[in-house]
ModelCIF file with pLDDT and N, C-alpha, C, O atoms, coordinates in Angstrom:
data_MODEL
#
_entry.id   MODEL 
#
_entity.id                         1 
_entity.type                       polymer 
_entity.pdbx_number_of_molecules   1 
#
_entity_poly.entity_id                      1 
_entity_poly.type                           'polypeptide(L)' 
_entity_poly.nstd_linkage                   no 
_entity_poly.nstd_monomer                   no 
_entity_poly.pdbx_seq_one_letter_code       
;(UNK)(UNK)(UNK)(UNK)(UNK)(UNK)(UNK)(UNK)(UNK)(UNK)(UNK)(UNK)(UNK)(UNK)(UNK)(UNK)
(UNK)(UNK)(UNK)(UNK)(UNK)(UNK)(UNK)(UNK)(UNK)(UNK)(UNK)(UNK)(UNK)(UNK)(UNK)(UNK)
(UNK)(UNK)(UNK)(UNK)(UNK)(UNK)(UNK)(UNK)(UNK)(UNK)
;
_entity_poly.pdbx_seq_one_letter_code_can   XXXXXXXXXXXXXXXXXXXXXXXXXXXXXXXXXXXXXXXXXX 
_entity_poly.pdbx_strand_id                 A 
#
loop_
_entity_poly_seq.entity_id 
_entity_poly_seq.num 
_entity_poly_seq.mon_id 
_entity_poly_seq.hetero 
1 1  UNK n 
1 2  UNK n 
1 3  UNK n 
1 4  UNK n 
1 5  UNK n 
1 6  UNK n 
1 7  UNK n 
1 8  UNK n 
1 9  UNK n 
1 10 UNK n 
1 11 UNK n 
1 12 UNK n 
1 13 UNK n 
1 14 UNK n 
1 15 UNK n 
1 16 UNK n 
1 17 UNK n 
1 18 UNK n 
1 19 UNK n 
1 20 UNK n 
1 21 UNK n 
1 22 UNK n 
1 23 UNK n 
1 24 UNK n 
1 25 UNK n 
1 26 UNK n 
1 27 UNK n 
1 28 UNK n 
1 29 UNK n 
1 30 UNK n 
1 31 UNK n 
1 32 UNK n 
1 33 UNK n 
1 34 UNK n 
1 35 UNK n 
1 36 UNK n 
1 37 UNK n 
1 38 UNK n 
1 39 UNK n 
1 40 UNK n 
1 41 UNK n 
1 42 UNK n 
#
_struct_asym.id          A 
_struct_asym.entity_id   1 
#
loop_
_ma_qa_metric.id 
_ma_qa_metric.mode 
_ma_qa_metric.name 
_ma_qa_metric.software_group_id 
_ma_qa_metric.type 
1 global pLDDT . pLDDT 
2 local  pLDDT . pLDDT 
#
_ma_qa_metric_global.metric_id      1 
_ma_qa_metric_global.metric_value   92.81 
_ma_qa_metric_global.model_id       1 
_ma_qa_metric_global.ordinal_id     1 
#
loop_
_ma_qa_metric_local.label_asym_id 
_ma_qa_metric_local.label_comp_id 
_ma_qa_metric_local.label_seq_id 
_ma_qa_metric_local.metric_id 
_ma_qa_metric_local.metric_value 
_ma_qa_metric_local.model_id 
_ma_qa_metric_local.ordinal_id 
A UNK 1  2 84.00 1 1  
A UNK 2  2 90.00 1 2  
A UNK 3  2 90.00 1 3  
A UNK 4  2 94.00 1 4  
A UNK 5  2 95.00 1 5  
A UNK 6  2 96.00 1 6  
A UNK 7  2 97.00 1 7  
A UNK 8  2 96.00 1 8  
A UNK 9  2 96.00 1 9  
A UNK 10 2 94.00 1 10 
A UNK 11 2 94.00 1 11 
A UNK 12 2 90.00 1 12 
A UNK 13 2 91.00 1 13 
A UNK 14 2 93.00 1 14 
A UNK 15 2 95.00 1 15 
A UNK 16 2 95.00 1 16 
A UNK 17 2 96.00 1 17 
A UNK 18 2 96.00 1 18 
A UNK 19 2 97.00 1 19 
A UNK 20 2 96.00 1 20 
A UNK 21 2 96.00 1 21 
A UNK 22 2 96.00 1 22 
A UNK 23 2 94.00 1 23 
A UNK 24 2 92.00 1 24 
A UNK 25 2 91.00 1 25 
A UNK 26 2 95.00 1 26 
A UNK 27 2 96.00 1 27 
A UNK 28 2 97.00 1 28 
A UNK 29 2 97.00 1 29 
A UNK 30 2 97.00 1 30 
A UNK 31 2 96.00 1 31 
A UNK 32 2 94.00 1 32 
A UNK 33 2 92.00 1 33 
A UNK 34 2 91.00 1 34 
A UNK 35 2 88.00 1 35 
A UNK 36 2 89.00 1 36 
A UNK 37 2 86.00 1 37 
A UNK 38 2 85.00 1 38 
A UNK 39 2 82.00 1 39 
A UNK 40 2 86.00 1 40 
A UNK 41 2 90.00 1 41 
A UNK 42 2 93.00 1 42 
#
loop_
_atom_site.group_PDB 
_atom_site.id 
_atom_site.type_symbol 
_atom_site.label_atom_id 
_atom_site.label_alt_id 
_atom_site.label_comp_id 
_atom_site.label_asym_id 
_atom_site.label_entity_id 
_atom_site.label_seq_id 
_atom_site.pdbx_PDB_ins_code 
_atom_site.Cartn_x 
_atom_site.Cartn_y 
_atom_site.Cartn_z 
_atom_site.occupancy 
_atom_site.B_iso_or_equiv 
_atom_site.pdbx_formal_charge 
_atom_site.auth_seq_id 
_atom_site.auth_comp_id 
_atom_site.auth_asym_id 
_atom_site.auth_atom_id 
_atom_site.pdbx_PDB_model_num 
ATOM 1   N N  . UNK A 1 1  ? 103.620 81.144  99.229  1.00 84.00 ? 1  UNK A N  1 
ATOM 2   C CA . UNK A 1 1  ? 103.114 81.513  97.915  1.00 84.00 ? 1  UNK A CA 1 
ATOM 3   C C  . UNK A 1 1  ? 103.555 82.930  97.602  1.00 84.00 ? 1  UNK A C  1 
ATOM 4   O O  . UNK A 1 1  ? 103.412 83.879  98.373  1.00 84.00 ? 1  UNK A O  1 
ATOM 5   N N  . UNK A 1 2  ? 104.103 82.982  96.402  1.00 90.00 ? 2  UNK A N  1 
ATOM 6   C CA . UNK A 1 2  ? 104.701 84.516  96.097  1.00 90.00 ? 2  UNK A CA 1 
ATOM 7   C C  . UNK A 1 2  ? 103.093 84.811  95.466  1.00 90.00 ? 2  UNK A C  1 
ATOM 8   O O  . UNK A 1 2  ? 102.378 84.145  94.718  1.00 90.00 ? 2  UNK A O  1 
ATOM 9   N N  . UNK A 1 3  ? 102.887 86.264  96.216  1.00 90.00 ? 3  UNK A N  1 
ATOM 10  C CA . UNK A 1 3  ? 101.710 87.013  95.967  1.00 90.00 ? 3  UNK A CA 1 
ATOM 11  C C  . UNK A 1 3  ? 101.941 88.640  95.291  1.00 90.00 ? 3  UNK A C  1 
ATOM 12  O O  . UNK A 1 3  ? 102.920 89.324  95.592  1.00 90.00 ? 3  UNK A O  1 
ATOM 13  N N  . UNK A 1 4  ? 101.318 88.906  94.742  1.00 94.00 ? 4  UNK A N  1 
ATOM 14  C CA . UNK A 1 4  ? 101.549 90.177  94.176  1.00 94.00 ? 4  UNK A CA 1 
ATOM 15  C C  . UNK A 1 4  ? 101.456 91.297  95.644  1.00 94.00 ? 4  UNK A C  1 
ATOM 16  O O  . UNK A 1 4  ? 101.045 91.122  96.791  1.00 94.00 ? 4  UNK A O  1 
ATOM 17  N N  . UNK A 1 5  ? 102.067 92.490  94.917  1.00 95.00 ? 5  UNK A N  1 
ATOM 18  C CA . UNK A 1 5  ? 102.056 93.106  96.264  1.00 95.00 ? 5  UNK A CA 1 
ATOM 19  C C  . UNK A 1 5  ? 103.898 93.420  96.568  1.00 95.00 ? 5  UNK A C  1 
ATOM 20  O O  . UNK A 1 5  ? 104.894 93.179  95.886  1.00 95.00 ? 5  UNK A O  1 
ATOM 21  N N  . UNK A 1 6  ? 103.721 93.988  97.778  1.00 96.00 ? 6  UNK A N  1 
ATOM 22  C CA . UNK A 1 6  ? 105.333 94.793  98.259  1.00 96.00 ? 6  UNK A CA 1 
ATOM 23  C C  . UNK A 1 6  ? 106.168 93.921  99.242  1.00 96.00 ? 6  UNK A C  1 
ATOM 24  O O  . UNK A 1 6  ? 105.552 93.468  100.207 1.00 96.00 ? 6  UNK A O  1 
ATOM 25  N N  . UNK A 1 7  ? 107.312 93.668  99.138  1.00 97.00 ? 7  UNK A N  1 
ATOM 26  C CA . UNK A 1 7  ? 107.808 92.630  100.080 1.00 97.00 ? 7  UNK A CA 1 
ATOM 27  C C  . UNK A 1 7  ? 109.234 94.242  100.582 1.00 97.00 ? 7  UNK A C  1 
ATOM 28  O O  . UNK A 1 7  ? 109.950 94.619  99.654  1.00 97.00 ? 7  UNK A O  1 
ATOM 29  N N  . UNK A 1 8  ? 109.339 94.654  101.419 1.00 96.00 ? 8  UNK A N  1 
ATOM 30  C CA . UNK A 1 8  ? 110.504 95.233  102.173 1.00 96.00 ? 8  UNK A CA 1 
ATOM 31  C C  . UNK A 1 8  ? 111.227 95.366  103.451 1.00 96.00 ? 8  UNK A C  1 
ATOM 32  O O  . UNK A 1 8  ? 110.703 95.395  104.565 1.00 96.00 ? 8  UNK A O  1 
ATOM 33  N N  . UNK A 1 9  ? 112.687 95.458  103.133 1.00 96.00 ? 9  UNK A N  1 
ATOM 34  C CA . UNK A 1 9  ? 113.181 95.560  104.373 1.00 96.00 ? 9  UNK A CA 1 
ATOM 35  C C  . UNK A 1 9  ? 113.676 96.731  104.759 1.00 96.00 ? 9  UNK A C  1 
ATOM 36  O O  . UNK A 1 9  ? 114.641 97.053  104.066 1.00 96.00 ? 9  UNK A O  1 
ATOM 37  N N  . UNK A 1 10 ? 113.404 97.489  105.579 1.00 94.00 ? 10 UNK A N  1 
ATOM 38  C CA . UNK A 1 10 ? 113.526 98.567  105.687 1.00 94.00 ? 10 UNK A CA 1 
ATOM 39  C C  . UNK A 1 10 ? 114.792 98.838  107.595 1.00 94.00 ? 10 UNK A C  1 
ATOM 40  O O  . UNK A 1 10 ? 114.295 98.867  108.721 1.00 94.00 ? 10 UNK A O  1 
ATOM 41  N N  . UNK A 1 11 ? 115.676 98.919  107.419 1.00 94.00 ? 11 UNK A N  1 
ATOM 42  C CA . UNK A 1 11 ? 116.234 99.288  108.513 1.00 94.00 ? 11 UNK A CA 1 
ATOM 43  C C  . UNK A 1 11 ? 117.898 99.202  108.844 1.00 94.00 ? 11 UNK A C  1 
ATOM 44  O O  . UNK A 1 11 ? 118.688 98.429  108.302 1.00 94.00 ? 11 UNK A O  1 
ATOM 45  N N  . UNK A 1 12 ? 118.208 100.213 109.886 1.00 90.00 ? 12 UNK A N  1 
ATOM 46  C CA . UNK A 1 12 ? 119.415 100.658 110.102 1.00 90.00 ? 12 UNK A CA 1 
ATOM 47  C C  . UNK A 1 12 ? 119.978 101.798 108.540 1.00 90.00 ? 12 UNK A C  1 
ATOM 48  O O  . UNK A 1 12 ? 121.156 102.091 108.337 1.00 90.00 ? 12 UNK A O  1 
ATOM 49  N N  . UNK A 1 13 ? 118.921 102.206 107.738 1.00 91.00 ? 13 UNK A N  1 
ATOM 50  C CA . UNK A 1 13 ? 119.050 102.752 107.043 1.00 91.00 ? 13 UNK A CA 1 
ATOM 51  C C  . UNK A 1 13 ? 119.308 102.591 105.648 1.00 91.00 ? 13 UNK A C  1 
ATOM 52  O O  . UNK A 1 13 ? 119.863 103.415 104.921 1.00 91.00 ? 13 UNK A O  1 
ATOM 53  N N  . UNK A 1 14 ? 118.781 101.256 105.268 1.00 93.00 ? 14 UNK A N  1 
ATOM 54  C CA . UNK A 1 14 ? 118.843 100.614 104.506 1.00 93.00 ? 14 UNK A CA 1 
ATOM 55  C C  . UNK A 1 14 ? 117.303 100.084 103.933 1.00 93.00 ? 14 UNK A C  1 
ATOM 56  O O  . UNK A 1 14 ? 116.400 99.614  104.625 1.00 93.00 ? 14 UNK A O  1 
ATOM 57  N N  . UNK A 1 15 ? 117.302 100.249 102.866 1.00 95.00 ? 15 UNK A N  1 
ATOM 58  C CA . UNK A 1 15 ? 115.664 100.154 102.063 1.00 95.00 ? 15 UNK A CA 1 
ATOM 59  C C  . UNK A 1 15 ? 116.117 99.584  101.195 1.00 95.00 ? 15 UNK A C  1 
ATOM 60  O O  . UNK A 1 15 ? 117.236 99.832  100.746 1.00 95.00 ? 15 UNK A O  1 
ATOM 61  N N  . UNK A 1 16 ? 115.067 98.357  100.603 1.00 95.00 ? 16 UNK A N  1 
ATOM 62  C CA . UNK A 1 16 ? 115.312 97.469  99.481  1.00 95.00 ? 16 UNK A CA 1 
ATOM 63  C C  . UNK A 1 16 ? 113.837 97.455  99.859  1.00 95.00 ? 16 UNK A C  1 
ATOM 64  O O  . UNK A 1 16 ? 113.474 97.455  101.035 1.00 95.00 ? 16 UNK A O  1 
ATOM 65  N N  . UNK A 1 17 ? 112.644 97.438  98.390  1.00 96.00 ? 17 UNK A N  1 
ATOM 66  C CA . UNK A 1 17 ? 111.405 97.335  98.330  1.00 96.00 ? 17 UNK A CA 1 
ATOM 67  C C  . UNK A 1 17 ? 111.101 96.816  96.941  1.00 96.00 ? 17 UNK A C  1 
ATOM 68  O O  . UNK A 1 17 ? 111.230 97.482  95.913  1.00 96.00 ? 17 UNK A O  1 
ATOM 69  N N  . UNK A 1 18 ? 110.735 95.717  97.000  1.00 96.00 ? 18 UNK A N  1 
ATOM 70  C CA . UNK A 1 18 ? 110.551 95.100  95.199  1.00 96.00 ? 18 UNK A CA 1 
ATOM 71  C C  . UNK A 1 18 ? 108.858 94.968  95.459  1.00 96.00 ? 18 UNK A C  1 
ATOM 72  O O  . UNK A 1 18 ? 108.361 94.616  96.528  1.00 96.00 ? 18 UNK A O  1 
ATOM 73  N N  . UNK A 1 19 ? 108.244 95.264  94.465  1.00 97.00 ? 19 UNK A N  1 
ATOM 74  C CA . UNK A 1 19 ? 106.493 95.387  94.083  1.00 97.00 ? 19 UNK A CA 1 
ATOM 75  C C  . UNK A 1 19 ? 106.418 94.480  92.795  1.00 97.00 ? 19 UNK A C  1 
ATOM 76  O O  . UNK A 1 19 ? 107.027 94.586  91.731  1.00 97.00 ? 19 UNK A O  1 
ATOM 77  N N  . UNK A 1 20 ? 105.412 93.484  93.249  1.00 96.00 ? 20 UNK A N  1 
ATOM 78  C CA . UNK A 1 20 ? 105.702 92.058  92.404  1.00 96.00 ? 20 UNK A CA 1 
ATOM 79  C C  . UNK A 1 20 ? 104.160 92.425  91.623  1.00 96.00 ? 20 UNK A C  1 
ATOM 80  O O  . UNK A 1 20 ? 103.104 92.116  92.175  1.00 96.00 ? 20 UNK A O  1 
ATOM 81  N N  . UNK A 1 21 ? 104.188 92.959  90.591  1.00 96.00 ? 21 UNK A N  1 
ATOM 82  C CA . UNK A 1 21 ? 103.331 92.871  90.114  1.00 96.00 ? 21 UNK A CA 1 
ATOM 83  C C  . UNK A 1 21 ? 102.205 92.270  88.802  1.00 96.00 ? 21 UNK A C  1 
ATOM 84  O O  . UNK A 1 21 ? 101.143 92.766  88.426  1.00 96.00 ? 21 UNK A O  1 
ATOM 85  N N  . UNK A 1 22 ? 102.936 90.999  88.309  1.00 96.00 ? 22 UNK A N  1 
ATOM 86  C CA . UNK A 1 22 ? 102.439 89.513  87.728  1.00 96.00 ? 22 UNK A CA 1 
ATOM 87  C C  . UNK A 1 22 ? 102.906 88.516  88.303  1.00 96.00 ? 22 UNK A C  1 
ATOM 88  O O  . UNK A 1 22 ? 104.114 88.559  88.534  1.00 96.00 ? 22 UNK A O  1 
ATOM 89  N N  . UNK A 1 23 ? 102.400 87.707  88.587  1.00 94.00 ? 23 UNK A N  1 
ATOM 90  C CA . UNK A 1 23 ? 103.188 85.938  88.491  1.00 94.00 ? 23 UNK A CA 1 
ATOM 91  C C  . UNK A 1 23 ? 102.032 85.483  87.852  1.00 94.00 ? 23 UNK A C  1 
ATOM 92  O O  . UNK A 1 23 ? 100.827 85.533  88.098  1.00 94.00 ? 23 UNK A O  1 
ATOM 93  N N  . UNK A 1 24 ? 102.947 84.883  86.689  1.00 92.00 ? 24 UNK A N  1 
ATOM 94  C CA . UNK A 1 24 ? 102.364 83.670  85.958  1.00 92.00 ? 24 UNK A CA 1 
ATOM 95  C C  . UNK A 1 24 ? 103.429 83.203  85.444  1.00 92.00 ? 24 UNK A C  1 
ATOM 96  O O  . UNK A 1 24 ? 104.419 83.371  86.157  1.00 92.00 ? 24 UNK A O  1 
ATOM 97  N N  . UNK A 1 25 ? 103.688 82.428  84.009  1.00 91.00 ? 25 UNK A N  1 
ATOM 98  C CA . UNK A 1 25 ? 104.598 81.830  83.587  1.00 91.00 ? 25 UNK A CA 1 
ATOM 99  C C  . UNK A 1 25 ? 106.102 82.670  84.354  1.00 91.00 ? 25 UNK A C  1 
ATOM 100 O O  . UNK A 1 25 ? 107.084 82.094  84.820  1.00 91.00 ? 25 UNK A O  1 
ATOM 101 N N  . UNK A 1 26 ? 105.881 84.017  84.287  1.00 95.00 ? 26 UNK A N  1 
ATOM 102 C CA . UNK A 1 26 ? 106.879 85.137  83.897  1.00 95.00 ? 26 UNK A CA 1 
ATOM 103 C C  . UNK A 1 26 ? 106.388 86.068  85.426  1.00 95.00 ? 26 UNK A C  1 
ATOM 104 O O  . UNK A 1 26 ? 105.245 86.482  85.621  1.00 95.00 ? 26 UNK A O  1 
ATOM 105 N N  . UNK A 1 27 ? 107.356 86.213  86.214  1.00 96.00 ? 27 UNK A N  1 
ATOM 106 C CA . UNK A 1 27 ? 106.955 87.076  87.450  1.00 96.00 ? 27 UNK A CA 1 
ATOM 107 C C  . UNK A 1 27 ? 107.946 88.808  87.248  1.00 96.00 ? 27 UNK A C  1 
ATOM 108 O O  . UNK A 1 27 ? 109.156 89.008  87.360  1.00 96.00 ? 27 UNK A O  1 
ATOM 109 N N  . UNK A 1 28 ? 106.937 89.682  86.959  1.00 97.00 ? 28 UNK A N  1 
ATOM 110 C CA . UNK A 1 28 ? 107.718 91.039  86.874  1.00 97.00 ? 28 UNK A CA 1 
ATOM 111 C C  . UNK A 1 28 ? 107.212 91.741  88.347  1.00 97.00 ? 28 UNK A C  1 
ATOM 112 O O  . UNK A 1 28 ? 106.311 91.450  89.133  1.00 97.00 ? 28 UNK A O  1 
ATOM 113 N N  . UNK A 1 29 ? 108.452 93.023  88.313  1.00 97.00 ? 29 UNK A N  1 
ATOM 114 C CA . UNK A 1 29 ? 107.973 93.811  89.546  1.00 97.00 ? 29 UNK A CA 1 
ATOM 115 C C  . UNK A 1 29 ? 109.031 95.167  89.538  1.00 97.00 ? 29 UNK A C  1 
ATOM 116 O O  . UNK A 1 29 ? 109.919 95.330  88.701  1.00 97.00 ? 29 UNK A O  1 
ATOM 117 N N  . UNK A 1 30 ? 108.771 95.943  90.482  1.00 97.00 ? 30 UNK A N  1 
ATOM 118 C CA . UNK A 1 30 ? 109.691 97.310  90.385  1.00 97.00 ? 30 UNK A CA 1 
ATOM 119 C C  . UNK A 1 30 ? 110.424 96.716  91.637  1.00 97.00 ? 30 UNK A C  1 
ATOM 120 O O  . UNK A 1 30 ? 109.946 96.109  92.596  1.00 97.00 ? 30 UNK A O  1 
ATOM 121 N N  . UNK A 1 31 ? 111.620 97.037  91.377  1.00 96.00 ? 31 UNK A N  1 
ATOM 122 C CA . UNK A 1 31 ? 112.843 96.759  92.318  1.00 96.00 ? 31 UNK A CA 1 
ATOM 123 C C  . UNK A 1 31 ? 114.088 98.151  92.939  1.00 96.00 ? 31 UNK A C  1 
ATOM 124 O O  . UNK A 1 31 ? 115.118 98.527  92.378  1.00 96.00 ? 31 UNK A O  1 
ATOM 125 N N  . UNK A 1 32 ? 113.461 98.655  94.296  1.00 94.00 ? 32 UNK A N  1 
ATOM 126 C CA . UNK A 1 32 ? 114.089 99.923  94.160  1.00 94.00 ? 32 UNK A CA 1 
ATOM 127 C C  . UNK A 1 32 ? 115.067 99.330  95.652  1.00 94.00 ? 32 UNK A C  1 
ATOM 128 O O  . UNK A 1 32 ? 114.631 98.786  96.667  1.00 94.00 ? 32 UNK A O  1 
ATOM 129 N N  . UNK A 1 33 ? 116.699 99.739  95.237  1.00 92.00 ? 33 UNK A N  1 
ATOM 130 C CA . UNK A 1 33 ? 117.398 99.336  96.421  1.00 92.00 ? 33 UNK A CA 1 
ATOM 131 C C  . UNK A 1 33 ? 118.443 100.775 97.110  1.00 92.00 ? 33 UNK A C  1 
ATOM 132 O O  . UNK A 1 33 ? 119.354 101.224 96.414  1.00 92.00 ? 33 UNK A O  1 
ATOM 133 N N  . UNK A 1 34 ? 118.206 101.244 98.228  1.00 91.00 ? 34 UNK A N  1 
ATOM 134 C CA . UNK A 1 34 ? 118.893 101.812 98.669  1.00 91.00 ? 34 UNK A CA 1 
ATOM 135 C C  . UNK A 1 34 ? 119.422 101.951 100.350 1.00 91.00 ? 34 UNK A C  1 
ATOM 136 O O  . UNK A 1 34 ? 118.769 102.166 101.371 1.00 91.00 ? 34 UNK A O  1 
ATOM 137 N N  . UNK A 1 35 ? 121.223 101.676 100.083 1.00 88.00 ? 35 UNK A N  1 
ATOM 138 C CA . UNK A 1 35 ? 122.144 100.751 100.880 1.00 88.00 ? 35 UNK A CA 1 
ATOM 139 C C  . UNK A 1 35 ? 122.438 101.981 101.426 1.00 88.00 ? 35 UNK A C  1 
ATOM 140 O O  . UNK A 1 35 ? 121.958 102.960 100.853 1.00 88.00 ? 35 UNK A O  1 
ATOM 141 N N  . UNK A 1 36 ? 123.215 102.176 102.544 1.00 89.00 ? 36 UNK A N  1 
ATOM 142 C CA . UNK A 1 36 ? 123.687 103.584 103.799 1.00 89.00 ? 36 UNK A CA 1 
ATOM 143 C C  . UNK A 1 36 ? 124.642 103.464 103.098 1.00 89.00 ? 36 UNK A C  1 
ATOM 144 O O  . UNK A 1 36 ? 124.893 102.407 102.520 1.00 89.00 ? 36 UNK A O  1 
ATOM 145 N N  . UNK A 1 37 ? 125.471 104.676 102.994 1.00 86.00 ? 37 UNK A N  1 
ATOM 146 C CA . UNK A 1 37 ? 126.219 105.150 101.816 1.00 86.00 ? 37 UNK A CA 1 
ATOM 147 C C  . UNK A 1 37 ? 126.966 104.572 100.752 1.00 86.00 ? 37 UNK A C  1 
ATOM 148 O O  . UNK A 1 37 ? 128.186 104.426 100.677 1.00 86.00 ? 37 UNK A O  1 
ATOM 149 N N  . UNK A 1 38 ? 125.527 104.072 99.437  1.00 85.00 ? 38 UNK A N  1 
ATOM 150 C CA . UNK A 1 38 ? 125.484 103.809 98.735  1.00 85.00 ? 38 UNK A CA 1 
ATOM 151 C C  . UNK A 1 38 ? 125.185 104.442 97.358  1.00 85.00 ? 38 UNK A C  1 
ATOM 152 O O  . UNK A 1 38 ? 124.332 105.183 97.845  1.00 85.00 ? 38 UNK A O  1 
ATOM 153 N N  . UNK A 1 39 ? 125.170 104.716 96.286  1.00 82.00 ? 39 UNK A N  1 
ATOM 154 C CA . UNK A 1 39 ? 124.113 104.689 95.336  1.00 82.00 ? 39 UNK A CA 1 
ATOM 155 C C  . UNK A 1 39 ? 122.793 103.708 95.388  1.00 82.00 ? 39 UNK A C  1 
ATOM 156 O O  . UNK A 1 39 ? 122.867 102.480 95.420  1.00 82.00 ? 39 UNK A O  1 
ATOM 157 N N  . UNK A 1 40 ? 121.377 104.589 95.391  1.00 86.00 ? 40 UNK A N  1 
ATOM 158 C CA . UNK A 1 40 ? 120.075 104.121 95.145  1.00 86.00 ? 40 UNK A CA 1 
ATOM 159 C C  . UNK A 1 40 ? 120.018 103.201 93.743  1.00 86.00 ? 40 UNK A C  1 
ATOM 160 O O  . UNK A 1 40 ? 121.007 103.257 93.012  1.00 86.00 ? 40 UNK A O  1 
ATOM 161 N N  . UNK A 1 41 ? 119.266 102.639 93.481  1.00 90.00 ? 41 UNK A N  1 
ATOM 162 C CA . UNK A 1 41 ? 119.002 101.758 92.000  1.00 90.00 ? 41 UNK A CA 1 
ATOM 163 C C  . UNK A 1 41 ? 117.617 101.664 92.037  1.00 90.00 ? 41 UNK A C  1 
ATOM 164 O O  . UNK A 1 41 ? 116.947 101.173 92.945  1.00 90.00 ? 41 UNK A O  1 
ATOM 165 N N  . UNK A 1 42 ? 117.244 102.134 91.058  1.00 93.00 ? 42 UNK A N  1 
ATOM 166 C CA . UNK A 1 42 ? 115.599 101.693 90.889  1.00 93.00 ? 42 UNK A CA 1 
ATOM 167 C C  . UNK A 1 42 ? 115.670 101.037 89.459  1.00 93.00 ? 42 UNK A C  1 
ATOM 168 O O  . UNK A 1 42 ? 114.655 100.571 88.942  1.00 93.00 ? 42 UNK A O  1 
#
């Protein structure tokens, strides 16, 4: 069951953290990704 709340993977230096914060018809959330020498994206 997708639940509201933080799902991340965090390691070898690599962070991707999405925060699901509705599900209903329509599921929104903050999506912040940052790859080892990458550009971050939030």
């Amino acid at each position: 069951v997708l639940e509201l709340g933080c799902y991340e993977y965090n390691k070898d230096g690599n962070n991707v953290k999405m925060e699901i914060t509705k599900v209903a018809d329509e599921v929104t959330g903050n999506l912040n990704t940052a790859y080892s020498g990458k550009d971050s994206n939030k």
